[in-house]
Protein backbone atom coordinates (compact mmCIF):
# COMPACT_ATOMS: atom_id res chain seq x y z
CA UNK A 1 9.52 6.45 -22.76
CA UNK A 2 7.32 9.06 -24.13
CA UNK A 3 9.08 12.37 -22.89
CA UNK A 4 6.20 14.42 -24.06
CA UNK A 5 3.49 12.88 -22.26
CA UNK A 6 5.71 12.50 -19.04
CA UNK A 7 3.86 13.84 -16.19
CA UNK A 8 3.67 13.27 -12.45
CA UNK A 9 1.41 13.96 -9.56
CA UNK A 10 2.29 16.55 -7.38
CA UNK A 11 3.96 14.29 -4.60
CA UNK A 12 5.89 12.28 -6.49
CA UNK A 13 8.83 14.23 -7.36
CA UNK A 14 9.53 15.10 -4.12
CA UNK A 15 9.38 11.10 -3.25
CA UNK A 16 12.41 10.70 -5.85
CA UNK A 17 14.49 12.95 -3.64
CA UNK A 18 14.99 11.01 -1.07
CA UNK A 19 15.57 7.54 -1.27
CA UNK A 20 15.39 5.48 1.92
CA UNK A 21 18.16 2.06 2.32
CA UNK A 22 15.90 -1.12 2.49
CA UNK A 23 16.82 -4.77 3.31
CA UNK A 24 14.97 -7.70 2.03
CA UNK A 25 11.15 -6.20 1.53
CA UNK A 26 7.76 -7.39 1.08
CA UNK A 27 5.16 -5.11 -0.40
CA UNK A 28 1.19 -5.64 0.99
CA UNK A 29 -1.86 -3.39 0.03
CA UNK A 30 -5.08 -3.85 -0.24
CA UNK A 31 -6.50 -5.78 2.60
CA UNK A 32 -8.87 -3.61 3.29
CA UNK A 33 -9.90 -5.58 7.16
CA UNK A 34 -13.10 -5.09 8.30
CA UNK A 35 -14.85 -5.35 4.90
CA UNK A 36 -14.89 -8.40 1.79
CA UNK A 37 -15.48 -11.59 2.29
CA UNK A 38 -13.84 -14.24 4.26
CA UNK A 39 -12.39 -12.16 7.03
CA UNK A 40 -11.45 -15.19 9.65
CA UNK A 41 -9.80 -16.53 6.41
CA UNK A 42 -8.33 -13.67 5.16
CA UNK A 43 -7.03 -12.84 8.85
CA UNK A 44 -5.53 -16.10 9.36
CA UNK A 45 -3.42 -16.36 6.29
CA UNK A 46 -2.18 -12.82 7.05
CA UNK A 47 -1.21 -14.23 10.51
CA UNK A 48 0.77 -16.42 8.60
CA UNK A 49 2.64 -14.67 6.00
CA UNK A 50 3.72 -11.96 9.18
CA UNK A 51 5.05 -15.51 11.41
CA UNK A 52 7.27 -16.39 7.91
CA UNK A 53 8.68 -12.86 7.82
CA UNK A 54 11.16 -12.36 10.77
CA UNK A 55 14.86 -13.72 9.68
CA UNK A 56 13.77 -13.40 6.11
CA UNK A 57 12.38 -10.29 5.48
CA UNK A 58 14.39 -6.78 6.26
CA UNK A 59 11.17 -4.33 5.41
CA UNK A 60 7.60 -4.56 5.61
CA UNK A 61 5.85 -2.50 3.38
CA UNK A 62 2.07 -1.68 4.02
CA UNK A 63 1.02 0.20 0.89
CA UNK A 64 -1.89 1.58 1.79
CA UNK A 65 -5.40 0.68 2.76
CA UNK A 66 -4.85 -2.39 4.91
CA UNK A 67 -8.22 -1.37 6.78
CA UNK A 68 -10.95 -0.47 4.87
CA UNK A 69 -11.37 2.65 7.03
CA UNK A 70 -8.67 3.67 9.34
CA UNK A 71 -8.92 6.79 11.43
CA UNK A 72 -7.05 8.33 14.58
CA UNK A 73 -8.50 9.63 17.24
CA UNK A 74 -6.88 11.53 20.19
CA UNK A 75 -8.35 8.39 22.39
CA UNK A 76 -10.14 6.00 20.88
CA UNK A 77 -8.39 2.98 19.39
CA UNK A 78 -11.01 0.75 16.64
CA UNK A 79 -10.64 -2.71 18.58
CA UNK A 80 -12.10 -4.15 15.70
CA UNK A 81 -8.45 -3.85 14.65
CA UNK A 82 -6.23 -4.45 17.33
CA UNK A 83 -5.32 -8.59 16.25
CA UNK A 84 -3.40 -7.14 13.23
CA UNK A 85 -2.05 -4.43 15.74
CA UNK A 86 -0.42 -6.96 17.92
CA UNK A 87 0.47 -9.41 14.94
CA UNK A 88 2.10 -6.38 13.40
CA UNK A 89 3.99 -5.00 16.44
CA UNK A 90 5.31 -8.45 17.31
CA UNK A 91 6.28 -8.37 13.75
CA UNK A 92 8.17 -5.27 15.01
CA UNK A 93 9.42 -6.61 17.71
CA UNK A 94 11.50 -9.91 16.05
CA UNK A 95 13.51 -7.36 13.15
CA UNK A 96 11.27 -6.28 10.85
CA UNK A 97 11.38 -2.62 10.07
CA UNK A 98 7.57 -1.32 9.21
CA UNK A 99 6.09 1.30 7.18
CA UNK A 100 3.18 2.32 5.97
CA UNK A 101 1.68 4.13 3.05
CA UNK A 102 -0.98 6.04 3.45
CA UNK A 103 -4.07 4.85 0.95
CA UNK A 104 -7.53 6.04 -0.08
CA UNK A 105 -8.91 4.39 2.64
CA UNK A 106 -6.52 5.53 5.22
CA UNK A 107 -8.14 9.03 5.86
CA UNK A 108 -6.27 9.53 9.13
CA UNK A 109 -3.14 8.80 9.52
CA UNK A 110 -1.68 9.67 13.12
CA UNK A 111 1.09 9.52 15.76
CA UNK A 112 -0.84 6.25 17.04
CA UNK A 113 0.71 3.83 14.36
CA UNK A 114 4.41 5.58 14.46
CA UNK A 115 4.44 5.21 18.23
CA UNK A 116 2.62 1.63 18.63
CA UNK A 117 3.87 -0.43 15.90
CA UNK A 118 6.48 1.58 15.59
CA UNK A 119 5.90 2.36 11.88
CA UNK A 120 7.39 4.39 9.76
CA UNK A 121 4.67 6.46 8.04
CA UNK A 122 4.42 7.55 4.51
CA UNK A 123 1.96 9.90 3.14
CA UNK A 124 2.55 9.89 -0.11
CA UNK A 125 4.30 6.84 -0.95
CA UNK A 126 8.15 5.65 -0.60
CA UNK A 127 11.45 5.49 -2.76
CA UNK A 128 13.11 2.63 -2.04
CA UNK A 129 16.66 1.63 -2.06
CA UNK A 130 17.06 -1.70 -2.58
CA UNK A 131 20.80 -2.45 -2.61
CA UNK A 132 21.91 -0.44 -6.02
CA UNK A 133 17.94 -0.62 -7.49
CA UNK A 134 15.76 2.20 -6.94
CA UNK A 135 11.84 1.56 -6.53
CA UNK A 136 9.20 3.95 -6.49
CA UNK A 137 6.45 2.61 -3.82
CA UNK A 138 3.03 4.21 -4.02
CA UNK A 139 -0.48 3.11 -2.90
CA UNK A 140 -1.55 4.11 -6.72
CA UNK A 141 -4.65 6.20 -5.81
CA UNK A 142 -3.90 9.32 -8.07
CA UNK A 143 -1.43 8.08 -10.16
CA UNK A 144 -2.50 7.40 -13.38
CA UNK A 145 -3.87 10.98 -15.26
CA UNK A 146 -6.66 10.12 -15.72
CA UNK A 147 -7.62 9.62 -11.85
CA UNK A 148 -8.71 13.71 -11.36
CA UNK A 149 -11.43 12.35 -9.33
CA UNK A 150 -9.05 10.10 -6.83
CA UNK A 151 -6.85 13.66 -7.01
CA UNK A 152 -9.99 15.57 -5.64
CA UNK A 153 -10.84 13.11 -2.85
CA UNK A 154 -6.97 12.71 -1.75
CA UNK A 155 -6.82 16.85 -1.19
CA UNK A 156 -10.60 17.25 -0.06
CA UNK A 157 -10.28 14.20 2.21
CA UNK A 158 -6.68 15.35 3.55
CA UNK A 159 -7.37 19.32 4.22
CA UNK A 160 -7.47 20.27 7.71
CA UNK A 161 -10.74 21.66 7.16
CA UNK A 162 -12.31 18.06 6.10
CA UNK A 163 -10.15 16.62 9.01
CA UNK A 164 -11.52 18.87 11.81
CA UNK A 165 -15.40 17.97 10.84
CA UNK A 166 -15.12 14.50 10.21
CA UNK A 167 -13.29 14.68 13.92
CA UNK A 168 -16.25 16.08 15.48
CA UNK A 169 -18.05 12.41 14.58
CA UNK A 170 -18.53 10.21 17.90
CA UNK A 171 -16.22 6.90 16.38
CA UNK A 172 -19.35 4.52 16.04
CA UNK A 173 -20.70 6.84 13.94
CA UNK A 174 -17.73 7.49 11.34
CA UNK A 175 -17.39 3.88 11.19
CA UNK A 176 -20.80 3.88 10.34
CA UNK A 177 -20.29 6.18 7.72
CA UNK A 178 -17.09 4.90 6.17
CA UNK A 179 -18.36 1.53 6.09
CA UNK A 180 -21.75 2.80 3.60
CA UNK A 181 -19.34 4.81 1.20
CA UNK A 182 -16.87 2.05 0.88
CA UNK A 183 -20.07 -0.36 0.02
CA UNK A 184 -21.75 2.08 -2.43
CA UNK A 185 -18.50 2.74 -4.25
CA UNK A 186 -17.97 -1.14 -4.72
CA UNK A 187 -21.54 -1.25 -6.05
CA UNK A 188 -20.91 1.38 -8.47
CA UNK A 189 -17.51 0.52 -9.96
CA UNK A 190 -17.52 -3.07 -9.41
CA UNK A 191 -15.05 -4.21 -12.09
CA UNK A 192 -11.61 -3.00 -12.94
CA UNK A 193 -10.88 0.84 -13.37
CA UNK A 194 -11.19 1.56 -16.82
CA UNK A 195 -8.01 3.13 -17.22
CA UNK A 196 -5.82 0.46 -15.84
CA UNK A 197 -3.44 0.84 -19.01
CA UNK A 198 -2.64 4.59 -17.72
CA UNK A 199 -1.01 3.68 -14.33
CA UNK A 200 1.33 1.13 -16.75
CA UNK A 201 2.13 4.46 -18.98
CA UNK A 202 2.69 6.18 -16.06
CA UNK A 203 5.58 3.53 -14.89
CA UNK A 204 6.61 3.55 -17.62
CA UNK A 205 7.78 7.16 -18.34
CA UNK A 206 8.98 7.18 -14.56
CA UNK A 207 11.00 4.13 -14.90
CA UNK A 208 13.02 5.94 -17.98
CA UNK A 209 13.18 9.20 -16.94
CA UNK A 210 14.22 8.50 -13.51
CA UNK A 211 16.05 5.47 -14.28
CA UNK A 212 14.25 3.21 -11.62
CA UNK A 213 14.76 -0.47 -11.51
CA UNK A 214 10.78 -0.42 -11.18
CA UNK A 215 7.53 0.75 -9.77
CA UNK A 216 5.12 -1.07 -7.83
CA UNK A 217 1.77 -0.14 -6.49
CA UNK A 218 -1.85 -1.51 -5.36
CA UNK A 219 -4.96 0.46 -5.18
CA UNK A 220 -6.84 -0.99 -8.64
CA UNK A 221 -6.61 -4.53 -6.69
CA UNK A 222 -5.23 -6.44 -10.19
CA UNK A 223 -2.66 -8.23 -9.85
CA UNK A 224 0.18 -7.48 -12.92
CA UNK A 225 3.77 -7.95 -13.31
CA UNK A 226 5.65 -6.50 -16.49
CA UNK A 227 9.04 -5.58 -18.02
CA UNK A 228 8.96 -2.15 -19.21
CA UNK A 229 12.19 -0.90 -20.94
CA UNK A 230 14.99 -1.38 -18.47
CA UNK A 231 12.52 -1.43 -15.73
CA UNK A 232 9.44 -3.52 -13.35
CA UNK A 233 5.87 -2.50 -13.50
CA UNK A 234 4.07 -4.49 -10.80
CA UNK A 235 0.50 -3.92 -9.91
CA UNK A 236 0.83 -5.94 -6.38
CA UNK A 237 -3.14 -6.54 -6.25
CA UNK A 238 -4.76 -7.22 -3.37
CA UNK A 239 -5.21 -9.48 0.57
CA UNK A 240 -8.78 -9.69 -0.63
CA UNK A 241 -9.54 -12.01 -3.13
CA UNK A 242 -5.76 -12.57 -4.70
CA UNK A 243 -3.32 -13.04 -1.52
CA UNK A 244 -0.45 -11.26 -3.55
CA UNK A 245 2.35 -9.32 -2.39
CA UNK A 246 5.64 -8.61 -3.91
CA UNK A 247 9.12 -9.72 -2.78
CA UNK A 248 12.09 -6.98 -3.60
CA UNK A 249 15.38 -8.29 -3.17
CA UNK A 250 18.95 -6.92 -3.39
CA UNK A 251 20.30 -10.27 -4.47
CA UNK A 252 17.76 -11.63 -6.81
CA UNK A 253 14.76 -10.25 -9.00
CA UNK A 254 11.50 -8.81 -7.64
CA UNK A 255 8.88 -11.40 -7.64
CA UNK A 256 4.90 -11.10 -7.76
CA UNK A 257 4.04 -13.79 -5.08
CA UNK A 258 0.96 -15.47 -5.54
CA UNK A 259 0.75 -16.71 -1.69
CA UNK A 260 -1.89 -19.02 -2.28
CA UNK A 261 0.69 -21.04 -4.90
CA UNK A 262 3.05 -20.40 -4.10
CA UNK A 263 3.51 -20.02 -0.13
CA UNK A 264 6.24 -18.05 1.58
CA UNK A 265 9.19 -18.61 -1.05
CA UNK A 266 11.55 -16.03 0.90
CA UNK A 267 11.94 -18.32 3.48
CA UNK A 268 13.81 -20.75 1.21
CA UNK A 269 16.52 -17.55 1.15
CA UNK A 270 17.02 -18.05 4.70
């Protein structure tokens, strides 16, 4: 741990304060629905993995940006999205507990979800207690030091001022508009973020200062698992082109799941 180079964004600390009790969980980011390729595909396995989860899985975690632009209106309701709605609430509806992380690409984050699902939302990220282990659960966005810009967009993007404008936009439109950004920024940064190795630093001093059994985050869509001192870094990845999620357990170790290899191995637990 490198005490003199420990650091956190501003939301994190008060995460550590309260840890919430958690079952059996899975953590999924990065699906980003209604962009990337292969969406019946993409869609389908997703069907899947919710089906395995009841009986075998306590928690769902959705760590942000499961649509690639999700945004609450007093009315309107994006039907583009309302499959994974339904999966999701009859998810709900056979045991699973949800929540859900806000992400970069979750600029609104309303009553709707809380109320529907039901989910239990997170703005800033979650601290999980699984049996005696503590895990810190973030999207990622922000969380390395280097990420001022990602910082800038977060507040910008989150201010009520930003909020009431981009509310003023007839739905169609905002989609519209969402949908061009998120294309132009894959154009322009179309590879890994450069300073991957800073979110891993950035575990890594939480881990040992806050004596965390680990930390686990999406948002830089590369899948990595790692032993860091007494501690887990895992990178979960991404729905999009890896199909990765993790598994947190009280009774075993967390596990990276590459779904494509390796299926759904919680339900061999049940």
């Amino acid at each position: 741990m490198r005490d003199e180079r420990c650091w956190h964004p501003p939301w994190v600390p008060p995460l550590l304060r309260d840890r919430i009790g958690v079952g059996r969980t899975l953590f999924l980011s990065d699906l980003h629905l209604g962009a990337g390729p292969d969406p019946l595909g993409r869609q389908a396995d997703l069907r899947a993995l919710l089906s395995s989860l009841p009986g075998a899985i306590d928690d769902l975690v959705l760590g942000g940006d499961i649509f690639e632009f999700w945004w609450e209106w007093r009315e309107a309701v994006p039907r583009r999205h309302l499959d994974l709605l339904l999966s999701l609430r009859e998810t709900a509806s056979r045991g699973v507990r949800l929540h859900m992380i806000a992400g970069n690409h979750d600029f609104r984050v309303g009553d709707f979800l809380a109320e529907f699902l039901p989910a239990r939302i997170h703005p800033d990220g979650i601290c999980l207690g699984v049996g005696s282990a503590t895990w810190l659960a973030l999207h990622g966005d922000g969380m390395a030091r280097g990420d001022r810009a990602d910082r800038l967009v977060r507040r910008v993007l989150r201010s009520p001022l930003a909020q009431s404008l981009w509310n003023l936009l007839p739905p169609d439109v905002a989609f519209a508009v969402a949908g061009g950004v998120g294309k132009t920024s894959r154009r322009v940064n179309p590879g890994p973020a450069p300073n991957l190795g800073q979110y891993r630093e950035a575990a890594e001093d939480w881990i040992g200062l806050h004596h965390l059994a680990g930390v686990v985050h999406g948002h830089t869509h590369r899948p990595h698992q790692e032993r860091l001192g007494e501690g887990l870094y895992i990178n979960n990845g991404d729905w999009v082109e890896h199909r990765t999620a993790v598994w947190l357990r009280p009774d075993g170790p967390a596990h990276l799941v590459d779904c494509r290899k390796e299926g759904h191995p919680w339900l061999s637990n049940t």
